[in-house]
PDB file of N, CA and C in Angstrom:
ATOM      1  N   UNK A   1      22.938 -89.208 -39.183  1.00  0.00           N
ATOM      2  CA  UNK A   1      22.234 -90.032 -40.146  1.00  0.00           C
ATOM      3  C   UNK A   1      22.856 -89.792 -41.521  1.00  0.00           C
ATOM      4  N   UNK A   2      22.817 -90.941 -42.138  1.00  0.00           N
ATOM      5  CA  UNK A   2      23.971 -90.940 -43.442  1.00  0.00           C
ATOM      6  C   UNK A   2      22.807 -90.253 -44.289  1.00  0.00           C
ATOM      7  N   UNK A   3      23.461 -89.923 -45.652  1.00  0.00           N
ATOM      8  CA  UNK A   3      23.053 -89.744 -46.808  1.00  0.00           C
ATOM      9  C   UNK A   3      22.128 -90.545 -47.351  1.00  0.00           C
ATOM     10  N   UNK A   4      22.486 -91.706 -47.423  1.00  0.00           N
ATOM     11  CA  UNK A   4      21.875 -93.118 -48.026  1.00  0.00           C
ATOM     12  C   UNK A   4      20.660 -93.527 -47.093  1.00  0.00           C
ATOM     13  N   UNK A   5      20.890 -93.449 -45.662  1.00  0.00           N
ATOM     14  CA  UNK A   5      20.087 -93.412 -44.815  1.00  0.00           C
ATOM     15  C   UNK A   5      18.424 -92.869 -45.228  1.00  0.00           C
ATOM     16  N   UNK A   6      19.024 -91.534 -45.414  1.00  0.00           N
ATOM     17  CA  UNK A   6      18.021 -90.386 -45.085  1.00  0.00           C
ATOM     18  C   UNK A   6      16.905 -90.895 -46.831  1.00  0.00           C
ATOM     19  N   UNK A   7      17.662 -91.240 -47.936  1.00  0.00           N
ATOM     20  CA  UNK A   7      17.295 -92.000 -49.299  1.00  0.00           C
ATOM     21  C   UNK A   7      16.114 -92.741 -49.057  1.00  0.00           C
ATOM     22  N   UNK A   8      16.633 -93.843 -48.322  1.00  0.00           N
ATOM     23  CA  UNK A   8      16.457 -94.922 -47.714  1.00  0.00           C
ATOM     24  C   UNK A   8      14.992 -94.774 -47.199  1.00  0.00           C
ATOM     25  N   UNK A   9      14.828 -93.561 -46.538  1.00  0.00           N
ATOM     26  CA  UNK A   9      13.753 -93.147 -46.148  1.00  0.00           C
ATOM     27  C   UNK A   9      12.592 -92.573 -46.750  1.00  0.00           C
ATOM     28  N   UNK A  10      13.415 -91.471 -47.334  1.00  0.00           N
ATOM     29  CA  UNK A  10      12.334 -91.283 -48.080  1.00  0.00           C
ATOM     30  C   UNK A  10      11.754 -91.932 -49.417  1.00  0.00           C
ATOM     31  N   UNK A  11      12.145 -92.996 -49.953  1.00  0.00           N
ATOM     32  CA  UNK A  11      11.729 -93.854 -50.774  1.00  0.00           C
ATOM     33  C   UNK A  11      10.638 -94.753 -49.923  1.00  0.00           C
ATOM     34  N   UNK A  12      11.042 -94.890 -48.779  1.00  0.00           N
ATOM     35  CA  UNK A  12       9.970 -95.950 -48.190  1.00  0.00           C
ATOM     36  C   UNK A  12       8.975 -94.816 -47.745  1.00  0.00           C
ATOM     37  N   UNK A  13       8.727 -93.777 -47.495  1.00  0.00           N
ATOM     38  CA  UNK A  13       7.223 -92.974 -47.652  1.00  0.00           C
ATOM     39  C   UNK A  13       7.344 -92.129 -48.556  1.00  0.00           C
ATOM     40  N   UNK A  14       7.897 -92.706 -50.053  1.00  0.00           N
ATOM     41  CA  UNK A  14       7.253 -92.722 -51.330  1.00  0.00           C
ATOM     42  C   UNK A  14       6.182 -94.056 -51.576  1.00  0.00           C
ATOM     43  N   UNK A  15       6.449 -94.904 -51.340  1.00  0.00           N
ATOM     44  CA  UNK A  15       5.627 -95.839 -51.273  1.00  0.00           C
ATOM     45  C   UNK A  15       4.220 -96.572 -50.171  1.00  0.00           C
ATOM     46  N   UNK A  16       4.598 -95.299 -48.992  1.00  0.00           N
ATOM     47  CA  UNK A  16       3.464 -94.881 -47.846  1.00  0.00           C
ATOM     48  C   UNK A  16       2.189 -93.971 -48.958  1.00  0.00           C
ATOM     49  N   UNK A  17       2.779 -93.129 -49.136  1.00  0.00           N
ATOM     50  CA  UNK A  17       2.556 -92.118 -50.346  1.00  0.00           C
ATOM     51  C   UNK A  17       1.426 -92.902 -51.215  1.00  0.00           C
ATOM     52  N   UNK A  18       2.241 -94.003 -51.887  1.00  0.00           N
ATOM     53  CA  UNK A  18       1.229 -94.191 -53.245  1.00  0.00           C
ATOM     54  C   UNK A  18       0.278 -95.005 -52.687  1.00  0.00           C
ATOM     55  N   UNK A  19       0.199 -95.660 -51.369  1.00  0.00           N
ATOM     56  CA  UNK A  19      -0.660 -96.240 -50.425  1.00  0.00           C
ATOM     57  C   UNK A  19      -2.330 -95.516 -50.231  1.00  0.00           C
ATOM     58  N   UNK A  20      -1.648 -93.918 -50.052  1.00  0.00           N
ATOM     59  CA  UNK A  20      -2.565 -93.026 -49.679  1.00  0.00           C
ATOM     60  C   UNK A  20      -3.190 -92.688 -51.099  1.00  0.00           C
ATOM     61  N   UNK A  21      -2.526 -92.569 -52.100  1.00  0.00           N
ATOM     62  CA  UNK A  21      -3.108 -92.130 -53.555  1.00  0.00           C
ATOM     63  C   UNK A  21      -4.007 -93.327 -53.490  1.00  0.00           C
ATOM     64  N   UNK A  22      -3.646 -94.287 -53.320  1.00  0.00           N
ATOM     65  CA  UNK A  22      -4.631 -95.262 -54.191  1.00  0.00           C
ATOM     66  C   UNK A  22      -6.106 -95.746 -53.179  1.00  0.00           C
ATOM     67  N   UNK A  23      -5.786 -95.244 -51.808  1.00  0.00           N
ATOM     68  CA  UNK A  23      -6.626 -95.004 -50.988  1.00  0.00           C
ATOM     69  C   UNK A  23      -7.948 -93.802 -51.333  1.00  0.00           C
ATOM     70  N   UNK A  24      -6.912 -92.937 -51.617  1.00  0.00           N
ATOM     71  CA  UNK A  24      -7.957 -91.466 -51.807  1.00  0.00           C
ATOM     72  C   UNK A  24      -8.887 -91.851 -53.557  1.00  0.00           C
ATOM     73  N   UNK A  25      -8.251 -92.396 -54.377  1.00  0.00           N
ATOM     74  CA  UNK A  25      -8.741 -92.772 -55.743  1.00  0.00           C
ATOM     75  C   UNK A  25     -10.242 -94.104 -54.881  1.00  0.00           C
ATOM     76  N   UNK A  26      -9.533 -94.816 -54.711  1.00  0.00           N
ATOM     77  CA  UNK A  26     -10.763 -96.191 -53.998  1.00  0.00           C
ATOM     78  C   UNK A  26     -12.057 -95.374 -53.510  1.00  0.00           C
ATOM     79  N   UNK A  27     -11.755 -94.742 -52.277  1.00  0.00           N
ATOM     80  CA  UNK A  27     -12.843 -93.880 -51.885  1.00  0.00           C
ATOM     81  C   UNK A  27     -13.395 -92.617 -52.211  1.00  0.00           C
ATOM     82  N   UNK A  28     -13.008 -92.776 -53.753  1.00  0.00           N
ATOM     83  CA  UNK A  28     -13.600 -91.896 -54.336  1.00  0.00           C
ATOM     84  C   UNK A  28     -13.699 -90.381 -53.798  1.00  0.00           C
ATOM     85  N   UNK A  29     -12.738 -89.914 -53.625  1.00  0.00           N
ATOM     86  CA  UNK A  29     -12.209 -89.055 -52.518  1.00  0.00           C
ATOM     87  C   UNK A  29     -11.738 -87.926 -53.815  1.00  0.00           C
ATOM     88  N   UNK A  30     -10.430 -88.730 -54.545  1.00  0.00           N
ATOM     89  CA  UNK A  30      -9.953 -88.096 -56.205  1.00  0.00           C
ATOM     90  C   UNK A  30     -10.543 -88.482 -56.658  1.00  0.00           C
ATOM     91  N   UNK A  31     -10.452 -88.338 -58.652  1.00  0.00           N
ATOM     92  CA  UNK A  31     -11.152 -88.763 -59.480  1.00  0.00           C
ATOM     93  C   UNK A  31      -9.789 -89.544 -60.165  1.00  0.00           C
ATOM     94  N   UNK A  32     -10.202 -89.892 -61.431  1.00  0.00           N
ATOM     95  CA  UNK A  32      -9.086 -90.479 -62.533  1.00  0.00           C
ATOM     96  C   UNK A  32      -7.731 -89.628 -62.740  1.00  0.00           C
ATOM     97  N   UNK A  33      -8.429 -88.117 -63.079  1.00  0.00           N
ATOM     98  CA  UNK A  33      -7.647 -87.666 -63.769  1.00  0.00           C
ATOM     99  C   UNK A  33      -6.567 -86.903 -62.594  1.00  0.00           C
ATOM    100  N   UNK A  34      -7.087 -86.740 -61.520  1.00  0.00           N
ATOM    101  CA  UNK A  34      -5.909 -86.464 -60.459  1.00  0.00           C
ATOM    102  C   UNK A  34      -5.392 -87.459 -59.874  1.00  0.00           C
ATOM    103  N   UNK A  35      -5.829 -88.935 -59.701  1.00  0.00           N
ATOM    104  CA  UNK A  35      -5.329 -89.855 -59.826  1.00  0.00           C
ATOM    105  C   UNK A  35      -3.805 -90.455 -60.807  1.00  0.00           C
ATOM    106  N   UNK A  36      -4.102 -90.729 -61.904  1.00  0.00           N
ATOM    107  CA  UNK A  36      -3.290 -90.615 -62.681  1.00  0.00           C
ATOM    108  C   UNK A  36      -2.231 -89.788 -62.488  1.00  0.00           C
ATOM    109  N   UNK A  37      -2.515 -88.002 -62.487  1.00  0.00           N
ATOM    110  CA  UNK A  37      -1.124 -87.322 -62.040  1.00  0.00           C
ATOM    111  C   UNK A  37      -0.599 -87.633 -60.700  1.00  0.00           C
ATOM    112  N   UNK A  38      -1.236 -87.811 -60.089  1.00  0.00           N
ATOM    113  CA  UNK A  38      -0.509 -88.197 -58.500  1.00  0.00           C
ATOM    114  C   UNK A  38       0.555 -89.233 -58.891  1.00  0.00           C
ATOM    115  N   UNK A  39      -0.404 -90.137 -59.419  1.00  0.00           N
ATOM    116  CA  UNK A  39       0.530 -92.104 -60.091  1.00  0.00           C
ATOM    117  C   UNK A  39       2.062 -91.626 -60.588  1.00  0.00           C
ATOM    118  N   UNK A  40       1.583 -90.577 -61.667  1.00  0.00           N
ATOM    119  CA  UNK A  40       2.737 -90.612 -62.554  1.00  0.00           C
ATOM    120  C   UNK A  40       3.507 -90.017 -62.071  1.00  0.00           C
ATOM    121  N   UNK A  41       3.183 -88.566 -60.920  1.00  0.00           N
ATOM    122  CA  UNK A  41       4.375 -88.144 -60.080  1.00  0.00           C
ATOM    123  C   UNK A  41       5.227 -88.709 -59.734  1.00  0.00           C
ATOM    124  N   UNK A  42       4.187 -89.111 -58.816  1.00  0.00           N
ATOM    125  CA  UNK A  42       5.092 -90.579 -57.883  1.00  0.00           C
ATOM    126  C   UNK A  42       5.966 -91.312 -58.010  1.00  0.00           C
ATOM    127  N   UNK A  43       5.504 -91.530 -59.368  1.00  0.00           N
ATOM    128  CA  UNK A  43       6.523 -92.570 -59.933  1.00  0.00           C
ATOM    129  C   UNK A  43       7.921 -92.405 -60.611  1.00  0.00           C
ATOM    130  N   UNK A  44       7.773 -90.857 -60.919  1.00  0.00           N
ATOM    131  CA  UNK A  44       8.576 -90.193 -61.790  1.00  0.00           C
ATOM    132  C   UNK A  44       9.533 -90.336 -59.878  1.00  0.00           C
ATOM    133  N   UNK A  45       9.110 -89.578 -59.216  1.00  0.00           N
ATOM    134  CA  UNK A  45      10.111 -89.526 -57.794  1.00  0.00           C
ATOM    135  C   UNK A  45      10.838 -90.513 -57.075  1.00  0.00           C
ATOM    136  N   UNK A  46       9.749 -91.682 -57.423  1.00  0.00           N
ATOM    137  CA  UNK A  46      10.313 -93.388 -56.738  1.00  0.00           C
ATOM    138  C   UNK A  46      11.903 -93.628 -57.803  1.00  0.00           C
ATOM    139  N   UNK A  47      11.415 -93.430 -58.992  1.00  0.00           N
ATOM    140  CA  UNK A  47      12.695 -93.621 -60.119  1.00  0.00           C
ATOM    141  C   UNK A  47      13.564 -93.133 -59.787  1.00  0.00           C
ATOM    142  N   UNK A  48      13.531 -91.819 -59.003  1.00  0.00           N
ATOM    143  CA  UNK A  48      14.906 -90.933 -59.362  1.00  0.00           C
ATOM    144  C   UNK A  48      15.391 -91.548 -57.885  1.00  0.00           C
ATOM    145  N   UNK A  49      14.497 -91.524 -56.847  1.00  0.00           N
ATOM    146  CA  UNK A  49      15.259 -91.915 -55.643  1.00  0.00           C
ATOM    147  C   UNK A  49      16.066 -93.235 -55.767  1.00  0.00           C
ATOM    148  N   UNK A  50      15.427 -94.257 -56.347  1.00  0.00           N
ATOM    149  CA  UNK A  50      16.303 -95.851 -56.983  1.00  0.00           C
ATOM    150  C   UNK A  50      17.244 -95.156 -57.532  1.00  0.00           C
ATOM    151  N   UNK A  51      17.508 -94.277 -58.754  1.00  0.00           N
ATOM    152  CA  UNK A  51      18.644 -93.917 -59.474  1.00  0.00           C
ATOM    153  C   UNK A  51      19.862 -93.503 -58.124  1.00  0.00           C
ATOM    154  N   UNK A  52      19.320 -92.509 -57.633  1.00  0.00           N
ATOM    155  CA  UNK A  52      20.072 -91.930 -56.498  1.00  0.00           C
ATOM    156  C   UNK A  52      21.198 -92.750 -55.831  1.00  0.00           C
ATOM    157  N   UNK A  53      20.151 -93.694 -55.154  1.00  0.00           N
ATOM    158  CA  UNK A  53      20.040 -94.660 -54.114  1.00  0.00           C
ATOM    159  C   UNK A  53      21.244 -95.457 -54.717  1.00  0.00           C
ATOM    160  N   UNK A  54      21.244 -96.494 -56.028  1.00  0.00           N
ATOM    161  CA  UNK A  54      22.186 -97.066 -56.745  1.00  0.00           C
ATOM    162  C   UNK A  54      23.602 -96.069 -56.974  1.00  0.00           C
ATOM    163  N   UNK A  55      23.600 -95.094 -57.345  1.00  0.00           N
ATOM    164  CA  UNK A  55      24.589 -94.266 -57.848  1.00  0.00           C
ATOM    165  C   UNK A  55      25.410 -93.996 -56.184  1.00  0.00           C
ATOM    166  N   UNK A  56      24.527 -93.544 -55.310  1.00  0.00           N
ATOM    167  CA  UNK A  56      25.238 -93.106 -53.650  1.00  0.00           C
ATOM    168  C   UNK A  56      25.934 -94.643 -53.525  1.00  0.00           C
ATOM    169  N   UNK A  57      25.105 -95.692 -53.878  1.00  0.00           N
ATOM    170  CA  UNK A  57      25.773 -97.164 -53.049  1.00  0.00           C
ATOM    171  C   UNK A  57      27.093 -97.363 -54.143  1.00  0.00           C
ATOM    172  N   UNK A  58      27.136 -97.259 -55.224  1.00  0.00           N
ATOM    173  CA  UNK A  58      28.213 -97.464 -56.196  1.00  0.00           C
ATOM    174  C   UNK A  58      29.195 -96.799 -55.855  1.00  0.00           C
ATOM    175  N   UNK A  59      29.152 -95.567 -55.710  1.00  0.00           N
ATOM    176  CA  UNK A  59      30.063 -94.326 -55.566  1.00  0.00           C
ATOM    177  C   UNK A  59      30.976 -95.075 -54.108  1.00  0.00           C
ATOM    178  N   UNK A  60      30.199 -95.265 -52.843  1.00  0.00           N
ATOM    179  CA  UNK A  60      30.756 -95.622 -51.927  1.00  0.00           C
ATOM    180  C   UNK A  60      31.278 -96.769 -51.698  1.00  0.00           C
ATOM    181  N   UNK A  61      31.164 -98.117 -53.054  1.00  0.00           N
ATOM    182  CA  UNK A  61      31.766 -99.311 -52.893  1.00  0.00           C
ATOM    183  C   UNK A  61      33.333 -98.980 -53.773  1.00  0.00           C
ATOM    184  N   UNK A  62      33.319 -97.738 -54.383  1.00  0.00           N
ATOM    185  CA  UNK A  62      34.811 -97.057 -55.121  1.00  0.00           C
ATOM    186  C   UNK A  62      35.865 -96.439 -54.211  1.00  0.00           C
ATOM    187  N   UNK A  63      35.119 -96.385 -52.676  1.00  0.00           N
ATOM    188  CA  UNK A  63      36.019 -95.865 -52.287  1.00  0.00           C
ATOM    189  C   UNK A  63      36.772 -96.523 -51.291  1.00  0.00           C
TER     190      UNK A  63
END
């Protein structure tokens, strides 16, 4: 399994992920304020994996 592959993946249950945050926030399960940090984690991780993700696919259309 490639590099990009394995990316690939885990970006798509980053977004399983924020499924479940916004699940656990609905049913009142979290509150706001752990809500929110979960959000902003998340999001901070979804970014870097896109950065990744773009930079691995660039790198390999150079070669």
């Amino acid at each position: 399994m490639s590099f990009l592959t394995k990316l690939n993946i885990a970006l798509k249950e980053a977004g399983e992920t924020d499924y479940w945050i916004d699940l656990l926030f609905l049913s009142e399960t979290i509150g706001q304020k752990e809500f929110d940090s979960l959000k902003n984690d998340l999001n901070i991780i979804i970014g870097t994996l896109i950065k990744v993700i773009k930079k691995t696919r660039d790198n390999m259309d150079e070669d």
